[in-house]
C-alpha atoms as a PDB file:
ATOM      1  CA  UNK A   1       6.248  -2.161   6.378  1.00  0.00           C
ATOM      2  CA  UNK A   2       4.414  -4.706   8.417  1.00  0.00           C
ATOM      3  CA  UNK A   3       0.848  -4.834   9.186  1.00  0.00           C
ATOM      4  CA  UNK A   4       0.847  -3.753  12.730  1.00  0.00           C
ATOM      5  CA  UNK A   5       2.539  -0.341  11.746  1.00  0.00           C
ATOM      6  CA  UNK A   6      -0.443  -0.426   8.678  1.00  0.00           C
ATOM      7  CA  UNK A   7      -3.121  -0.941  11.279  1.00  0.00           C
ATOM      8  CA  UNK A   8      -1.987   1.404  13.419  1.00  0.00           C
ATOM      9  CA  UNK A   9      -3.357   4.133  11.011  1.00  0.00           C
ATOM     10  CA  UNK A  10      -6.428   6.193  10.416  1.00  0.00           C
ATOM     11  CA  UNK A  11      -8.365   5.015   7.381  1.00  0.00           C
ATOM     12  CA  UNK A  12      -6.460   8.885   6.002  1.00  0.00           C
ATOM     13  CA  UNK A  13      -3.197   7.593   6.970  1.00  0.00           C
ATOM     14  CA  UNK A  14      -3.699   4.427   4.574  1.00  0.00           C
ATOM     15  CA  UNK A  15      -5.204   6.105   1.987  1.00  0.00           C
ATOM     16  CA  UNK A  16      -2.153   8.533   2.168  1.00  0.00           C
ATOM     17  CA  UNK A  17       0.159   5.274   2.527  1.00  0.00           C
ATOM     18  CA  UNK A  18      -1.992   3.699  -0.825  1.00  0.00           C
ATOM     19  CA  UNK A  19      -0.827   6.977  -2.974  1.00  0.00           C
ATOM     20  CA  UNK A  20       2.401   7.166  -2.101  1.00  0.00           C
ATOM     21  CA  UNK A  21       2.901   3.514  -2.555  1.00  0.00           C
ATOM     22  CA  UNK A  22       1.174   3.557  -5.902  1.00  0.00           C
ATOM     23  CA  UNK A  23       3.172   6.258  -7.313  1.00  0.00           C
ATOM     24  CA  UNK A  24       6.206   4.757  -6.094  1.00  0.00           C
ATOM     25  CA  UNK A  25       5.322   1.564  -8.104  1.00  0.00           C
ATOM     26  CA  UNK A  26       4.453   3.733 -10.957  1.00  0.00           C
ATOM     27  CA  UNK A  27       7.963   4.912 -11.072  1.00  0.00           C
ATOM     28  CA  UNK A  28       9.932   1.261 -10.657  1.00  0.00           C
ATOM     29  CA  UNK A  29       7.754   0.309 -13.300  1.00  0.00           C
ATOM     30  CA  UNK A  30       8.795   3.331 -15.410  1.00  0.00           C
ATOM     31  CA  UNK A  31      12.765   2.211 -14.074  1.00  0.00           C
ATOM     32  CA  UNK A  32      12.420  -1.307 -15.050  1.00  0.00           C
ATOM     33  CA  UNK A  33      11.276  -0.269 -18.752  1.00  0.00           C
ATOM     34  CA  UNK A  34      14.104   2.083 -19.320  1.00  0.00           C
ATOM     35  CA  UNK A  35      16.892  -0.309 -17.560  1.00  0.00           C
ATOM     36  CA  UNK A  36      17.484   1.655 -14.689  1.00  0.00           C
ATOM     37  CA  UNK A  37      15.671  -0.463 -11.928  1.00  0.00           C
ATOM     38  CA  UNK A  38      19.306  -1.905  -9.835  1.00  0.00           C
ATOM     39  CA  UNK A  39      16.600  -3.306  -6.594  1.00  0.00           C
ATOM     40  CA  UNK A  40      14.218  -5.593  -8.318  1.00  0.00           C
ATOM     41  CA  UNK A  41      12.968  -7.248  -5.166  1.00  0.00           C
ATOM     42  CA  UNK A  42      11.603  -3.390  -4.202  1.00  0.00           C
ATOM     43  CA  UNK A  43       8.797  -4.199  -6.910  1.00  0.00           C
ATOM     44  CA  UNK A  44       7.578  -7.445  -5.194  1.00  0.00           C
ATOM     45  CA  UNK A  45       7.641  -5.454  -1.888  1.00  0.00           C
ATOM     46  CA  UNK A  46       5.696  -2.626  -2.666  1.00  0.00           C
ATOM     47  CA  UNK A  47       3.217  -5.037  -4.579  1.00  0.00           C
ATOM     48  CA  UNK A  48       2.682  -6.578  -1.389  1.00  0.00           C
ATOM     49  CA  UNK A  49       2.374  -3.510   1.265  1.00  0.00           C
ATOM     50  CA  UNK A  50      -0.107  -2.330  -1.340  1.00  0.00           C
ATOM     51  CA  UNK A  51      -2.263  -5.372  -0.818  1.00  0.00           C
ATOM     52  CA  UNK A  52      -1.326  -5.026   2.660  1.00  0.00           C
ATOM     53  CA  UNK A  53      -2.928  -1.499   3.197  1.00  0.00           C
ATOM     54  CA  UNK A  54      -5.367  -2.460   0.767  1.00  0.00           C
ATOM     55  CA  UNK A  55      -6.831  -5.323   3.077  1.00  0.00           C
ATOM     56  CA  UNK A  56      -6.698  -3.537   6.344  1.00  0.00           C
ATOM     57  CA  UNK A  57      -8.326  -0.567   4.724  1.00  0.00           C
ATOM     58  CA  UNK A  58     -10.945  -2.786   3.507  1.00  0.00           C
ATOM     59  CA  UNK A  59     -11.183  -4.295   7.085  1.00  0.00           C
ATOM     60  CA  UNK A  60     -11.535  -0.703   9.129  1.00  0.00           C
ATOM     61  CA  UNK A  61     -14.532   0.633   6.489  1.00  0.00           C
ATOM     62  CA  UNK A  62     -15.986  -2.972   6.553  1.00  0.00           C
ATOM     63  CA  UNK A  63     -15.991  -2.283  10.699  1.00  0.00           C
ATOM     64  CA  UNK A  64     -17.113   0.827  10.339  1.00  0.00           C
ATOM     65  CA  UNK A  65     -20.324   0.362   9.051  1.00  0.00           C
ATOM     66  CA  UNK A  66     -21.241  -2.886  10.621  1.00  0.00           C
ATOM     67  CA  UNK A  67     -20.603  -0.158  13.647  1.00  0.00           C
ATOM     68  CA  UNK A  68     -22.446   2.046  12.235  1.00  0.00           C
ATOM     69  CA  UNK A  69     -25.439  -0.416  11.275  1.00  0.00           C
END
C-alpha cells in the first residue's frame, strides 16, 4: 500500500485500514508461533503500512484542529 492510496482516505477509511491491518498482524504473529507463516517478509510489510496509516492519520486530526483553532 503506498501512502498516496493511504492519504487518499477519510480519517474512517484509515481507521478501518488500522483494524484490519492490526488483526491481520495479529494472525501472522499467531502463524509464525505455530510454524505456519511460509511469507515472512508480509510481517515487515504490514509493520510498516501500519506506521504508514498511523502517521497520516496523525497528520489529518493534527490538520484538523489547527483548522478548527
Amino acid at each position: 500500500m503506498s501512502a498516496a492510496d493511504i492519504r487518499d482516505m477519510s480519517l474512517d477509511q484509515l481507521d478501518d485500514q488500522l483494524v484490519k491491518l492490526k488483526k491481520e498482524q495479529f494472525n501472522l504473529r499467531f502463524q509464525k508461533a505455530s510454524g505456519q507463516l511460509e511469507n515472512t517478509s508480509r510481517v515487515r510489510q504490514v509493520r510498516r503500512d501500519i506506521a504508514r496509516v498511523q502517521t497520516i492519520a496523525g497528520e489529518k486530526r493534527a490538520g484538523e484542529t489547527k483548522a478548527a483553532g
